[in-house]
Protein backbone atom coordinates (compact mmCIF):
# COMPACT_ATOMS: atom_id res chain seq x y z
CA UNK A 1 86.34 98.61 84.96
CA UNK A 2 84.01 100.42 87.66
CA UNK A 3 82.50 103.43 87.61
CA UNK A 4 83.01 105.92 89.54
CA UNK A 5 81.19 109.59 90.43
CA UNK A 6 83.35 112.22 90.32
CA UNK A 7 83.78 112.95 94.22
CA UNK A 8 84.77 109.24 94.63
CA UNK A 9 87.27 109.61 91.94
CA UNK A 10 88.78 112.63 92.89
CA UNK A 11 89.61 111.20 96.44
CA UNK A 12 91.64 108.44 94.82
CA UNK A 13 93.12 110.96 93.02
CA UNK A 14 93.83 112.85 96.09
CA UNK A 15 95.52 109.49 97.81
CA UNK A 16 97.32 108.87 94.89
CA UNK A 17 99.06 112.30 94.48
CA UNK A 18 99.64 112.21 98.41
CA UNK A 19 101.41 109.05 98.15
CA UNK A 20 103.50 110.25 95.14
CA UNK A 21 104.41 113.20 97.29
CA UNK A 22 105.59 110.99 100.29
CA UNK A 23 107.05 108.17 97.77
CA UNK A 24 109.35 110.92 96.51
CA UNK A 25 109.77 112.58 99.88
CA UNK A 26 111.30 109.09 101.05
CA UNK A 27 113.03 108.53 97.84
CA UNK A 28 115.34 112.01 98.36
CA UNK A 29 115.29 110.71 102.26
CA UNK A 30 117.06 107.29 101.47
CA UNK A 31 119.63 109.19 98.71
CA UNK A 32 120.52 111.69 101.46
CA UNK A 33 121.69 108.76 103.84
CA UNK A 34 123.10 106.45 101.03
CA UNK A 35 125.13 109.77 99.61
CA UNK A 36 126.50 110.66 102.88
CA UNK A 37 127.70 107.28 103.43
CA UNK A 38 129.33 106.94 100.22
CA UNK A 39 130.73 110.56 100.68
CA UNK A 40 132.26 109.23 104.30
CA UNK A 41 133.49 106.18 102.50
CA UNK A 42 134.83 107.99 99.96
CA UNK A 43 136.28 110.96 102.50
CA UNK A 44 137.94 108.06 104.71
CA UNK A 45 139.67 105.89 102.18
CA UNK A 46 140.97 109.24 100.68
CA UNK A 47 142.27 110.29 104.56
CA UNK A 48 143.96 107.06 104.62
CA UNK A 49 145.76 107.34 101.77
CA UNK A 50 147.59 110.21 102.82
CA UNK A 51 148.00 108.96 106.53
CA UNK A 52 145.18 110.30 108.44
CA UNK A 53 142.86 108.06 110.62
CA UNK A 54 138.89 109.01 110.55
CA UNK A 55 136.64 107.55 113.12
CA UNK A 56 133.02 105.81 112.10
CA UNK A 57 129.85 107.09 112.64
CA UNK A 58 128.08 106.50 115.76
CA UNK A 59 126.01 103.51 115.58
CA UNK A 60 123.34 105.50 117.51
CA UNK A 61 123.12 108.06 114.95
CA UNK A 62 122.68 105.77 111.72
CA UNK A 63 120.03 103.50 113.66
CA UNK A 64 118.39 106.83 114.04
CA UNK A 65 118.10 107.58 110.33
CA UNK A 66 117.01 103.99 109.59
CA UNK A 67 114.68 103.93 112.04
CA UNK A 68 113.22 107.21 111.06
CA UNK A 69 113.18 105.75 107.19
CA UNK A 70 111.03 102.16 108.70
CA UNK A 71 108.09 105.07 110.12
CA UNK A 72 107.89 106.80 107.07
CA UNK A 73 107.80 103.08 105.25
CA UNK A 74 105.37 102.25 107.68
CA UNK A 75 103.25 105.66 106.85
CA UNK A 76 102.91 105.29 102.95
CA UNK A 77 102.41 101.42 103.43
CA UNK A 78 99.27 102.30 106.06
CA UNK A 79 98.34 105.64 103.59
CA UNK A 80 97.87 103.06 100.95
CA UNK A 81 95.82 100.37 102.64
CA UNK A 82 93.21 102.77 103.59
């Protein structure tokens, strides 16, 4: 194991807690989108049932929130290779 002085150690402790932070901001991100997918799922199958049509999301609008999850990937993973 190395040793470390305390201002060195407290920086990785620092970077650590930051990524925890984003990890977990990311985390609630991904729920959000899976939830509200399952929610439409759930919402459509339930309109069908008693004979109403729903239309699907926009593919424009769900690249959008995967796209915006890959740049927050791509954050942490650079955050963490620093």
């Amino acid at each position: 194991m190395s040793n470390y002085d305390g201002s060195e150690l407290l920086k990785k402790v620092e970077r650590y807690e930051a990524a925890v932070k984003e990890l977990e901001g990311a985390h609630e991100d991904v729920k959000d989108v899976l939830i509200e997918a399952i929610l439409f799922d759930r919402w459509q199958m339930l309109g069908t049932q008693l004979g109403f049509t729903a239309e699907a999301p926009r593919k424009e609008e769900s690249n959008g929130d995967l796209a915006q999850l890959n740049q927050q990937i791509s954050a942490m993973s650079d955050a963490w290779s620093r």
